[in-house]
N, C-alpha and C. Protein backbone atom coordinates (compact mmCIF):
# COMPACT_ATOMS: atom_id res chain seq x y z
N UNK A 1 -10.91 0.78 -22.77
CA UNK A 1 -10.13 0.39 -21.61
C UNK A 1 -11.06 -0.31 -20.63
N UNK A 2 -10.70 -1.44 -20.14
CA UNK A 2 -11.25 -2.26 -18.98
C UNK A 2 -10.40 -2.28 -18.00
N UNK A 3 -11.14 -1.55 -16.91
CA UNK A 3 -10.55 -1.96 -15.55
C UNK A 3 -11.18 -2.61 -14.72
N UNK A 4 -10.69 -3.71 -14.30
CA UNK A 4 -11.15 -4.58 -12.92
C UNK A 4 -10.76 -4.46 -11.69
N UNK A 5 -11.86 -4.85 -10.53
CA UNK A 5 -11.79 -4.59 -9.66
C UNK A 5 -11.46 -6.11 -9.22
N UNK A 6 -11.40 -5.65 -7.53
CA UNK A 6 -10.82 -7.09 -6.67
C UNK A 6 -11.23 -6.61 -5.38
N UNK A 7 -11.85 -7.20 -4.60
CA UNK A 7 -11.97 -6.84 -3.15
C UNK A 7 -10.65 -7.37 -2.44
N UNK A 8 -10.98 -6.51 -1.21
CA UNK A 8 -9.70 -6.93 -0.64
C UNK A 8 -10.11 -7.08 0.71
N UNK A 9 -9.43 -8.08 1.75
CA UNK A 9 -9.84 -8.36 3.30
C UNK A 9 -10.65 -6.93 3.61
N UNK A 10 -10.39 -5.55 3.65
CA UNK A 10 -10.68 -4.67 4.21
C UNK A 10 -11.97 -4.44 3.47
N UNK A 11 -13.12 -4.21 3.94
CA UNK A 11 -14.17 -4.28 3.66
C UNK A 11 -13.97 -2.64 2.64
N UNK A 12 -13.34 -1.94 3.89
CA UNK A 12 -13.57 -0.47 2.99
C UNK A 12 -12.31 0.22 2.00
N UNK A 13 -11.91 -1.37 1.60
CA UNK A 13 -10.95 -1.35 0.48
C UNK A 13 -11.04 -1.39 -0.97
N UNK A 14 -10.97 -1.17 -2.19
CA UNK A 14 -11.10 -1.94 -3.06
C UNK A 14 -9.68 -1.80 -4.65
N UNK A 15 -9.25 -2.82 -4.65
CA UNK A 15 -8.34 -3.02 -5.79
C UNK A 15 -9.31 -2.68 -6.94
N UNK A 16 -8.44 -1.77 -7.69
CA UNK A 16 -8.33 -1.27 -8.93
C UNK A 16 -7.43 -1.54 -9.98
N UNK A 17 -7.55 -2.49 -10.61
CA UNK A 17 -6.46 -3.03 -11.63
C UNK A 17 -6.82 -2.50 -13.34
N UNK A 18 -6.39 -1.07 -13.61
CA UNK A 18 -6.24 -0.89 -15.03
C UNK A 18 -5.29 -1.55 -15.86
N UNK A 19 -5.18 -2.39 -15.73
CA UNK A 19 -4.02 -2.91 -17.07
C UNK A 19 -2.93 -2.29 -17.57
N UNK A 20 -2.30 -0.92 -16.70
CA UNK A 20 -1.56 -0.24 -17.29
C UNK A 20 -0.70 -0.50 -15.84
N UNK A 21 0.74 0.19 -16.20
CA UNK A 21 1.24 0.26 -15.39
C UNK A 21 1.22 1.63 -14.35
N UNK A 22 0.96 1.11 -13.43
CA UNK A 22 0.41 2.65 -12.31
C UNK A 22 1.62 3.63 -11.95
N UNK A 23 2.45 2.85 -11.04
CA UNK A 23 3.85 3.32 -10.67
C UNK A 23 5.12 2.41 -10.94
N UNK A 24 5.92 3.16 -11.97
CA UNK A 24 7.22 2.23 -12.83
C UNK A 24 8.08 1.99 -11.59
N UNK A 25 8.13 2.29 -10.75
CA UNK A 25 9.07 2.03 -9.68
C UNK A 25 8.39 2.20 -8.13
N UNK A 26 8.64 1.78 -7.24
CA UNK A 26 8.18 1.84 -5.95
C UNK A 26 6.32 1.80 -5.73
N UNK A 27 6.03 2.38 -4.66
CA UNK A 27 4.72 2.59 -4.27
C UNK A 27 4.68 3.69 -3.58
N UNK A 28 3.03 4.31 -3.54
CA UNK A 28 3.01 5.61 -3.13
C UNK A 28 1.38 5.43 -2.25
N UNK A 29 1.51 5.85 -1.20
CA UNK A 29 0.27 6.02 -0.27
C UNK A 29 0.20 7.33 0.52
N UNK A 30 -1.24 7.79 -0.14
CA UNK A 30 -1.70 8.75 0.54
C UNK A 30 -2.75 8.81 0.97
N UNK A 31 -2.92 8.93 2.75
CA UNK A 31 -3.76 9.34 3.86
C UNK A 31 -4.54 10.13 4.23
N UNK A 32 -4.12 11.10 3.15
CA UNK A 32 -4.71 12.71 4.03
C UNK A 32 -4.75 13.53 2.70
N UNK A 33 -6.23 14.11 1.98
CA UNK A 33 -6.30 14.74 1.46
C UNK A 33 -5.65 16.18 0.93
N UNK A 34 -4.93 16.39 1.77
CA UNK A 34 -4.09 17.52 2.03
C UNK A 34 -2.80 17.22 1.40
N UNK A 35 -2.46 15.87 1.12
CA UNK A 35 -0.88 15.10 0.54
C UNK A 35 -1.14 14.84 -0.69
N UNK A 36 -2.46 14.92 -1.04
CA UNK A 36 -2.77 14.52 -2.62
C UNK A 36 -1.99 14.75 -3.81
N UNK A 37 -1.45 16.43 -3.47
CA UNK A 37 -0.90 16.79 -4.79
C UNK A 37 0.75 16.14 -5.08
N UNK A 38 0.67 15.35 -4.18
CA UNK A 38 2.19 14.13 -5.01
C UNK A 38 1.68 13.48 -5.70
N UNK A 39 0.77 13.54 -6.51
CA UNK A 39 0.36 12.46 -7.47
C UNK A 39 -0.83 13.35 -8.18
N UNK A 40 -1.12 13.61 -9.20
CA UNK A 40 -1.69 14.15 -10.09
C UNK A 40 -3.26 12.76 -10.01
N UNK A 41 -2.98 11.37 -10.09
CA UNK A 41 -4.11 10.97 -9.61
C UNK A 41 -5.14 10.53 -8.73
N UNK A 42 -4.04 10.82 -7.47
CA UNK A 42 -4.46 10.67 -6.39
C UNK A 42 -5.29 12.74 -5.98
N UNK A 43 -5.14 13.29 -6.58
CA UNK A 43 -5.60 14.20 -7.00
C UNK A 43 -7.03 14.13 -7.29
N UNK A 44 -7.05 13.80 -8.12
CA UNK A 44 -8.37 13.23 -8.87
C UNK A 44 -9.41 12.78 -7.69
N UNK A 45 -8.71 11.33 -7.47
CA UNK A 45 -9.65 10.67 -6.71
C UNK A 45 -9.99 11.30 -5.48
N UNK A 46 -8.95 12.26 -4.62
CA UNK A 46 -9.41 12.55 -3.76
C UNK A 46 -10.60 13.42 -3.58
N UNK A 47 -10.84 14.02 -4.92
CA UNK A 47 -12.27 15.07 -4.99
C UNK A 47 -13.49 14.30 -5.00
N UNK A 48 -13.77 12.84 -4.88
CA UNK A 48 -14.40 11.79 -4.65
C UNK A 48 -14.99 12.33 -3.19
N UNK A 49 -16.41 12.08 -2.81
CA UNK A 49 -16.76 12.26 -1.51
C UNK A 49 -16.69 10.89 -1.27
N UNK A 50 -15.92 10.67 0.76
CA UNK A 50 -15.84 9.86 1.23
C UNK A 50 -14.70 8.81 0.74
N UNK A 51 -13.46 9.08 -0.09
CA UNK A 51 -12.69 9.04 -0.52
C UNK A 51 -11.45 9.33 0.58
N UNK A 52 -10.60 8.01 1.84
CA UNK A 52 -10.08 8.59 2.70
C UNK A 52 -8.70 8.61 2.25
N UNK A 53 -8.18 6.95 1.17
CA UNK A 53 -6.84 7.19 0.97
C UNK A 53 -6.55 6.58 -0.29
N UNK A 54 -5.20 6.76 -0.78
CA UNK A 54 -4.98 6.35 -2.18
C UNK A 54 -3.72 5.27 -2.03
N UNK A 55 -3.50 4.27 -2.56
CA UNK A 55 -2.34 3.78 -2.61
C UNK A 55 -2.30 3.16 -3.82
N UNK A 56 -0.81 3.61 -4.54
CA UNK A 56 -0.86 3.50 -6.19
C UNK A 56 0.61 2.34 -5.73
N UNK A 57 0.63 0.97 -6.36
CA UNK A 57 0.81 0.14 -6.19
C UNK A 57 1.59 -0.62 -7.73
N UNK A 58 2.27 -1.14 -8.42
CA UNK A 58 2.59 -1.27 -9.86
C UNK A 58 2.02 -1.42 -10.81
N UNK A 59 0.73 -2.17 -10.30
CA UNK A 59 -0.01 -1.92 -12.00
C UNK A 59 -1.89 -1.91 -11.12
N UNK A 60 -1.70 -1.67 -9.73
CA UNK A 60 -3.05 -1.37 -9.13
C UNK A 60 -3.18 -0.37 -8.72
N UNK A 61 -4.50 0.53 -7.71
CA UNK A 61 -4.44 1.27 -7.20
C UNK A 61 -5.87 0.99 -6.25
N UNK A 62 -5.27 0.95 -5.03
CA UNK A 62 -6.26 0.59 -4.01
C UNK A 62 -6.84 1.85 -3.20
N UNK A 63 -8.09 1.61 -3.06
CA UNK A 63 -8.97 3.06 -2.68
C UNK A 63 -9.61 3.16 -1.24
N UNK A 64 -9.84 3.55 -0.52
CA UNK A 64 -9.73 3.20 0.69
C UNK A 64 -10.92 4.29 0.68
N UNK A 65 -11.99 3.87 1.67
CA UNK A 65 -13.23 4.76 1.75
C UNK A 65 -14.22 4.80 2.94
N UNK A 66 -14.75 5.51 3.40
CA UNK A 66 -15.00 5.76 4.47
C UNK A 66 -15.73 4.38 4.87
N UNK A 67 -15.83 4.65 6.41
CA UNK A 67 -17.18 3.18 6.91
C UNK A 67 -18.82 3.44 6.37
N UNK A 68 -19.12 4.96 6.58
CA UNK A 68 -20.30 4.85 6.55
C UNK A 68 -20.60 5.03 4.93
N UNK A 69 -19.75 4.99 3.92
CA UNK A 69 -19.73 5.44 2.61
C UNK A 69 -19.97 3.57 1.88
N UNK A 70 -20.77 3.85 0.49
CA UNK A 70 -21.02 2.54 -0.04
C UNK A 70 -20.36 2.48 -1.54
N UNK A 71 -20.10 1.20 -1.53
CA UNK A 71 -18.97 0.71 -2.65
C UNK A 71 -19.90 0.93 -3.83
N UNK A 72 -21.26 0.72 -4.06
CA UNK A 72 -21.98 0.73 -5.16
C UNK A 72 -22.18 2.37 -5.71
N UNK A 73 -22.19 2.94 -5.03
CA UNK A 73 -22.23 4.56 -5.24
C UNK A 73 -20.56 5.03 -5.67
N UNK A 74 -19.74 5.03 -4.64
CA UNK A 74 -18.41 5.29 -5.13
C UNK A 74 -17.66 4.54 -6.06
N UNK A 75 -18.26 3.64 -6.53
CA UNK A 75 -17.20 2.32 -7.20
C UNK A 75 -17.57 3.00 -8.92
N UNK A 76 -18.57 3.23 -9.35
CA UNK A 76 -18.33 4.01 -10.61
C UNK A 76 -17.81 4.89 -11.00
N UNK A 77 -17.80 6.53 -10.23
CA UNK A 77 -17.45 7.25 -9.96
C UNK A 77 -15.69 6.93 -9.83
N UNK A 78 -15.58 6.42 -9.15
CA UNK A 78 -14.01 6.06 -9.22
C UNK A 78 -13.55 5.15 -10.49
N UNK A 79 -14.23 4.33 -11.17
CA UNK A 79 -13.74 3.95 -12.70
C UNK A 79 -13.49 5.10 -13.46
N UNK A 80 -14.87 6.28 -13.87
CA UNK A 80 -14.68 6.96 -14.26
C UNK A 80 -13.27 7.55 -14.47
N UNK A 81 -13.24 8.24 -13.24
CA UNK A 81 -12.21 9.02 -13.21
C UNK A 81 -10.92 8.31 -13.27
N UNK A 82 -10.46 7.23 -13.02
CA UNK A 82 -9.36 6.21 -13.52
C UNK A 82 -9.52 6.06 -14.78
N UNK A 83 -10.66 5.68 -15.58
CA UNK A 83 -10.66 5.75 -16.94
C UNK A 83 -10.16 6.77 -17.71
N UNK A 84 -10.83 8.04 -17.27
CA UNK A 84 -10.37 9.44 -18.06
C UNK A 84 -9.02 9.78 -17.90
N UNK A 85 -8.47 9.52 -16.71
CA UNK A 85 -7.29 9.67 -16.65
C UNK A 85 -6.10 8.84 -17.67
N UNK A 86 -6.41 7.49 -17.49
CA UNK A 86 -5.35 6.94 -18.48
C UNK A 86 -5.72 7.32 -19.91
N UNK A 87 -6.81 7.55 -20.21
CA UNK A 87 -7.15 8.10 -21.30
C UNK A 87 -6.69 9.15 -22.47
N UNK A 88 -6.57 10.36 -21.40
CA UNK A 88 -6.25 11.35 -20.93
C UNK A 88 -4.37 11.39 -21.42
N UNK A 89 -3.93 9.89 -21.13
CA UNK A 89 -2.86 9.87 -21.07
C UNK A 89 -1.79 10.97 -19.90
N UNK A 90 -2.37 10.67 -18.71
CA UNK A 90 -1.69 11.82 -17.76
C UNK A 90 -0.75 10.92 -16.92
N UNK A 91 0.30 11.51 -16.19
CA UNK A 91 0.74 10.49 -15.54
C UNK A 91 0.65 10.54 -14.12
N UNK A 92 0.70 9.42 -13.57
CA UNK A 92 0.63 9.01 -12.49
C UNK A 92 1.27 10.09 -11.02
N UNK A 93 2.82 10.64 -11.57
CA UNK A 93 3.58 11.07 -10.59
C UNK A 93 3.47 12.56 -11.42
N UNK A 94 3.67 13.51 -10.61
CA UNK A 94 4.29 14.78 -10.98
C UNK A 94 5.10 14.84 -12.11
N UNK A 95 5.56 15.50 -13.14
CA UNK A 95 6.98 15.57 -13.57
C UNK A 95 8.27 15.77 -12.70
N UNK A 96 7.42 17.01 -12.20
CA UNK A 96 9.04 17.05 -11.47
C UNK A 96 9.09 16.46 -10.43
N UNK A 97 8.45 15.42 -9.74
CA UNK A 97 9.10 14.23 -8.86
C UNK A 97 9.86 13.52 -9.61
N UNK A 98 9.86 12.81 -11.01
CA UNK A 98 10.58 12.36 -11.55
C UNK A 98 11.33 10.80 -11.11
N UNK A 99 11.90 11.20 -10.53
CA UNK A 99 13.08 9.91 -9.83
C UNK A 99 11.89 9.89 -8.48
N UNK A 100 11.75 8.38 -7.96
CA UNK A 100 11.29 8.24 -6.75
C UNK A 100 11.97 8.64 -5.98
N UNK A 101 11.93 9.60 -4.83
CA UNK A 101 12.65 10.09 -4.14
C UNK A 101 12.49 8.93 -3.03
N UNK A 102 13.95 8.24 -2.04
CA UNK A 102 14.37 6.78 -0.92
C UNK A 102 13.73 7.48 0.39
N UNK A 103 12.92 6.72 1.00
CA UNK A 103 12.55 6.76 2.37
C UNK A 103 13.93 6.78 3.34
N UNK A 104 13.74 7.77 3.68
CA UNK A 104 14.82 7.63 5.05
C UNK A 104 15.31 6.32 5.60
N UNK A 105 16.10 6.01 5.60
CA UNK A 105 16.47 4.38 6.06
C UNK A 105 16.82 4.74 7.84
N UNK A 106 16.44 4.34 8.88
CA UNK A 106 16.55 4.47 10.10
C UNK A 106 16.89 3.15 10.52
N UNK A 107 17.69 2.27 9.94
CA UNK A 107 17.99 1.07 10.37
C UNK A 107 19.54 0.68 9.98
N UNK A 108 20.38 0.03 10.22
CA UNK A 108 21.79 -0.84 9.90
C UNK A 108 21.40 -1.57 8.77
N UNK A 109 21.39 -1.01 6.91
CA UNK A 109 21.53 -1.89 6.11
C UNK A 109 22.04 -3.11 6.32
N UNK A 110 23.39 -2.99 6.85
CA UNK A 110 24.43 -3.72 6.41
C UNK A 110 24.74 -4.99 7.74
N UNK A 111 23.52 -4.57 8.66
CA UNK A 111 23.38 -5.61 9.49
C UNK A 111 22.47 -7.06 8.96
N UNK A 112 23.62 -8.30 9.42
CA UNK A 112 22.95 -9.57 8.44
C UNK A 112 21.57 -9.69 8.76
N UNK A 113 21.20 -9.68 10.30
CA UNK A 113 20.24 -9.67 10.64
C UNK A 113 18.99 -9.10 10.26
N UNK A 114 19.40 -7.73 9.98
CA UNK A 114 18.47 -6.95 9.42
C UNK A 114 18.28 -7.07 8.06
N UNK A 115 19.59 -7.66 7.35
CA UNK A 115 19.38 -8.02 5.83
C UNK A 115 18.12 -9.34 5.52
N UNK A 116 18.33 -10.31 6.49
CA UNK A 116 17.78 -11.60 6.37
C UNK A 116 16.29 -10.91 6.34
N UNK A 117 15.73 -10.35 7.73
CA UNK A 117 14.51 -10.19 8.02
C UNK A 117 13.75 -8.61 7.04
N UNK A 118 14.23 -8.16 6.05
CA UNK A 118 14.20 -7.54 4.90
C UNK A 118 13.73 -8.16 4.03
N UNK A 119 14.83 -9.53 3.41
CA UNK A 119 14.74 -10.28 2.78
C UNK A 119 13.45 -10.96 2.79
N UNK A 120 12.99 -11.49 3.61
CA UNK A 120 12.01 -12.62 4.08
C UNK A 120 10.54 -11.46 3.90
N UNK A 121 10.70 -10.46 4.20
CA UNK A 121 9.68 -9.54 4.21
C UNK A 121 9.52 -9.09 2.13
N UNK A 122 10.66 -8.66 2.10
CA UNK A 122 10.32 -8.34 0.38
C UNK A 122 10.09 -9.14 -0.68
N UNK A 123 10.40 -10.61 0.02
CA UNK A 123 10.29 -11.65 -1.06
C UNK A 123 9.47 -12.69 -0.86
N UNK A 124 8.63 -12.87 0.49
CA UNK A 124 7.81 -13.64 1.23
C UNK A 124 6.84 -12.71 1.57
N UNK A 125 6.39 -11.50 2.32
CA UNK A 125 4.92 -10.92 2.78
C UNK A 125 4.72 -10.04 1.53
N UNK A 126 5.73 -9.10 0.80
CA UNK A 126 5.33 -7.93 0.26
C UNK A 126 4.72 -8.54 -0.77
N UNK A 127 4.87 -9.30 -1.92
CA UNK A 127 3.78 -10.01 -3.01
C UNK A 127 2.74 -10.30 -2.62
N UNK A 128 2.50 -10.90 -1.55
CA UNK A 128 1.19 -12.02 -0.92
C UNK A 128 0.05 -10.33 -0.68
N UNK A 129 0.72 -9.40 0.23
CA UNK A 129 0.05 -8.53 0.72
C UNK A 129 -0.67 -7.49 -0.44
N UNK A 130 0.43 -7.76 -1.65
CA UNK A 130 -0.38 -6.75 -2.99
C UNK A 130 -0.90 -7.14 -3.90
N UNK A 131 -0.95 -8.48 -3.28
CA UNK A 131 -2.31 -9.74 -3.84
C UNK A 131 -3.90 -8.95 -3.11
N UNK A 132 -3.18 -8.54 -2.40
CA UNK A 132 -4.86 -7.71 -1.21
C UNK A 132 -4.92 -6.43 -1.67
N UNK A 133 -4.03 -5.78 -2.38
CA UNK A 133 -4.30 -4.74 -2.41
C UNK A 133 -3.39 -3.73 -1.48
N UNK A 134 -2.78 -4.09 -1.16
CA UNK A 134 -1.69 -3.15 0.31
C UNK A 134 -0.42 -3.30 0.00
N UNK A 135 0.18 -3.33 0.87
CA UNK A 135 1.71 -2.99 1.10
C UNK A 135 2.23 -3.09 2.68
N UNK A 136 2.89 -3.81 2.95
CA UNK A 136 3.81 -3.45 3.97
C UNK A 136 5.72 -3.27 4.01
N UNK A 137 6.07 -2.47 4.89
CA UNK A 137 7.30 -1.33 4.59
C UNK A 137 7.89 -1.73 6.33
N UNK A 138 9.09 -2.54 5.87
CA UNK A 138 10.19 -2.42 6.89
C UNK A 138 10.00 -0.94 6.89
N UNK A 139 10.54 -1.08 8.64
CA UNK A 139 10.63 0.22 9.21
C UNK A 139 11.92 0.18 10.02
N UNK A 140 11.86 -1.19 10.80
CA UNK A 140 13.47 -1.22 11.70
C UNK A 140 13.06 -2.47 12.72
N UNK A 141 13.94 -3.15 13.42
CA UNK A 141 14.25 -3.79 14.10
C UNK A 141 15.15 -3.43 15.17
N UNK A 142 14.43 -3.31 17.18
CA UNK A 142 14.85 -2.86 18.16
C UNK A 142 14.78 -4.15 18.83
N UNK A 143 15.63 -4.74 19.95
CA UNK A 143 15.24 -5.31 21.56
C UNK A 143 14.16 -6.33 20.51
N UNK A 144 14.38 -6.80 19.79
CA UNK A 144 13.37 -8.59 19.42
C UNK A 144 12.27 -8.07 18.63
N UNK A 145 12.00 -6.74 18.47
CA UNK A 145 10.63 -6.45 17.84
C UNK A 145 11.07 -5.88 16.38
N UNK A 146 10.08 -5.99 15.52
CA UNK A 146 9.92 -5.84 14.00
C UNK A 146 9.02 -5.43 13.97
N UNK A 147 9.30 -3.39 13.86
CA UNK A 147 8.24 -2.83 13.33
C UNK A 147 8.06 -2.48 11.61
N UNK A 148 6.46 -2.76 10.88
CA UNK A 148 6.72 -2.32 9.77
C UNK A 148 5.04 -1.19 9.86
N UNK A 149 5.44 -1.12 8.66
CA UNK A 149 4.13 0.17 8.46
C UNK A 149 3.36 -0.50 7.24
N UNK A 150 2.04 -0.40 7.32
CA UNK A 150 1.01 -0.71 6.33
C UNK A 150 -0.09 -0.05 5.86
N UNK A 151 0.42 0.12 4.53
CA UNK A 151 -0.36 0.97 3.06
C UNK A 151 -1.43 -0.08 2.54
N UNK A 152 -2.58 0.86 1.80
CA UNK A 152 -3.43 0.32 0.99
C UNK A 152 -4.50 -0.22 2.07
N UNK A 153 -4.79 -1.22 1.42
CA UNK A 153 -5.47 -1.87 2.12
C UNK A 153 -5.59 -2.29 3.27
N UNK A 154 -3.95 -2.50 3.91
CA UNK A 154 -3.80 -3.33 4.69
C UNK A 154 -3.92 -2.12 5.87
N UNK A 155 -3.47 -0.63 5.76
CA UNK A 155 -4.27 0.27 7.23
C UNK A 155 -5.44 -0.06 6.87
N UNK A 156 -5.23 -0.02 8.37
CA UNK A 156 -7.01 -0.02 8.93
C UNK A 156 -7.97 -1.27 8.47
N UNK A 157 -7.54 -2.56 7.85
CA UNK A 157 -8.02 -3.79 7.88
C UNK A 157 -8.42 -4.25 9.04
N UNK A 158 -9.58 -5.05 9.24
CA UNK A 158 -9.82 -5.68 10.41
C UNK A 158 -8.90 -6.76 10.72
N UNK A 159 -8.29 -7.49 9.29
CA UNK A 159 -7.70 -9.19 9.47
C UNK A 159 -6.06 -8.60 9.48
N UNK A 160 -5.64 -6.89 9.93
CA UNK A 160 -4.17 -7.06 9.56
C UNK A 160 -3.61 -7.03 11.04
N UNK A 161 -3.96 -7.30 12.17
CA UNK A 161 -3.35 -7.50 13.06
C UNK A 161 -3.61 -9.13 13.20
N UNK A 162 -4.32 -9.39 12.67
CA UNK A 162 -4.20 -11.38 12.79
C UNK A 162 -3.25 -11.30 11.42
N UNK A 163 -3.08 -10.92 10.66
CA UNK A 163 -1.70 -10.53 9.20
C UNK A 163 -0.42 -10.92 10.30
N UNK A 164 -0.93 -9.65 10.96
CA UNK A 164 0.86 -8.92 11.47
C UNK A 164 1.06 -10.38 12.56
N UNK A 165 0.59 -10.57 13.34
CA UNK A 165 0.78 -11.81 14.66
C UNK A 165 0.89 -13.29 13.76
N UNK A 166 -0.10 -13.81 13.81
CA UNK A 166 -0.30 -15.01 12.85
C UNK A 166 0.52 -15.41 11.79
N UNK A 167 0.54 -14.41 11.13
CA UNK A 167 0.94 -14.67 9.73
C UNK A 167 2.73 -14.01 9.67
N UNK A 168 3.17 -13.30 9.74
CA UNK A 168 4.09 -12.43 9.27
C UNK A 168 5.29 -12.74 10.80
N UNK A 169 4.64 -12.81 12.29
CA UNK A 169 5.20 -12.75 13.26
C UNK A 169 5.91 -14.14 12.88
N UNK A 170 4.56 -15.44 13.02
CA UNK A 170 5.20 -16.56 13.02
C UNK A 170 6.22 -16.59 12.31
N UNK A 171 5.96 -16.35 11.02
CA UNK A 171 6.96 -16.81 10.07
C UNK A 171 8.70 -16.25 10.08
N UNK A 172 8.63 -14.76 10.46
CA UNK A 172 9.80 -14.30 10.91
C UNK A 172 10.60 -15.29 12.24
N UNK A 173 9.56 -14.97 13.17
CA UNK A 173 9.92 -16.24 14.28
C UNK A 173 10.89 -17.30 13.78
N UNK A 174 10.27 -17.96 13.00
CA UNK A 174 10.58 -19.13 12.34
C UNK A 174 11.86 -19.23 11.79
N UNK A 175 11.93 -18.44 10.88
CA UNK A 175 13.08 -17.86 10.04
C UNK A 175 14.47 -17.43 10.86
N UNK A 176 13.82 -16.60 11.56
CA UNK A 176 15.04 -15.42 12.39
C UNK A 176 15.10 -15.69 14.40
N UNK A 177 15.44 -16.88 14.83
CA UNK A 177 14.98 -16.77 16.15
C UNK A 177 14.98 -15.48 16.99
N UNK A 178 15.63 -14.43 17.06
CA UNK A 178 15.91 -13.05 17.45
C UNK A 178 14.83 -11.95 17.37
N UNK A 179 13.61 -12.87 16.15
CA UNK A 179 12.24 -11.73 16.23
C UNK A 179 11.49 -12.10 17.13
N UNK A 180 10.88 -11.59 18.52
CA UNK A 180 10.02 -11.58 19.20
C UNK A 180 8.81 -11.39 18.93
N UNK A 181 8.71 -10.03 18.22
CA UNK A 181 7.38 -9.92 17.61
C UNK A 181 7.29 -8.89 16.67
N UNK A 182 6.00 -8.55 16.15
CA UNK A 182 5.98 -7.94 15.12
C UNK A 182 4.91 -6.57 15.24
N UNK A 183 5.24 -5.65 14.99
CA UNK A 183 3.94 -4.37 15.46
C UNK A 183 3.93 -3.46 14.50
N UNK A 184 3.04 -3.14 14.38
CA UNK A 184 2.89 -1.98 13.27
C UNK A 184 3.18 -0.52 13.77
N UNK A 185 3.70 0.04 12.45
CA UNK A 185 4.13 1.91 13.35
C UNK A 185 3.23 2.62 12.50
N UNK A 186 2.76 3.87 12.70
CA UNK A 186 1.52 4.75 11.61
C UNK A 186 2.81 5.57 11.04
């Protein structure tokens, strides 16, 4: 088995691409060592020192690691254990999670508005962003603003608030005159 890596904007990021498929449906990010056990490999990795978050992504898994911690020391160590695992043949999710369990929706599906600026987000930022290694996740639309939340790579990037303004604001702008702006929620 060969797995490749990919850096990503976030210095203390790094894409993990095993060639397999990671998660058959959705994405999964975890923050806090303590949330690990939703994922049998985020498990794993989290027994990694300096190891802060996991985000398992469709056929990547981006690793997120401390500032004062170095990629040349942790970056084997983390093949390893990605190796043994697919190896291993274990899977990714729990059994009994099974079915991805739906994020709470706190927004008007069925508002056009909110459909359009969905749209433009799942089919225009969300590919580009898991080109980096991340993820970003409508959250809702209030009073002109578009908040979303950002996994993987993209917390805690230095370049994702020039992402979120620059890149993602304009273009909604553009698209949707009614978006004012764009902010991230934790």
């Amino acid at each position: 088995m060969f797995i490749q890596t990919e850096e990503t904007p976030n210095p203390n990021a790094l894409k993990f691409i095993p060639g397999e498929v990671v998660m058959p449906t959705g994405t999964l990010y975890i923050d806090h060592k303590e949330d690990a056990g939703r994922s049998p490999m985020a498990e794993i990795l989290f027994k990694i020192a300096h190891v802060e978050a996991i985000f398992l992504g469709t056929d990547f898994i981006t690793v997120t690691k401390a500032a004062d911690a170095k990629w040349e020391i942790l970056k084997p160590m983390i093949l390893t254990e990605i190796m043994d695992f697919y190896v291993q043949g274990k899977s990714v999710l729990p059994s009994s999670e099974g079915e991805k369990k739906k994020i709470a929706v706190e927004y008007d599906e069925n508002d056009p508005l909110i459909k359009q600026i969905v749209e433009l987000i799942e089919t225009r930022v969300r590919p580009a962003v898991a080109m980096d290694g991340g993820d970003i996740i409508f959250r809702g639309f209030a009073e002109g603003v578009v908040t979303l939340e950002l996994h993987g790579a993209c917390s805690g990037c230095p370049s994702s608030t020039a992402t979120l303004k620059d890149g993602i604001e304009n273009m909604l702008k553009h698209y949707v005159p009614e978006v004012e702006s764009v902010e991230a929620v934790a």
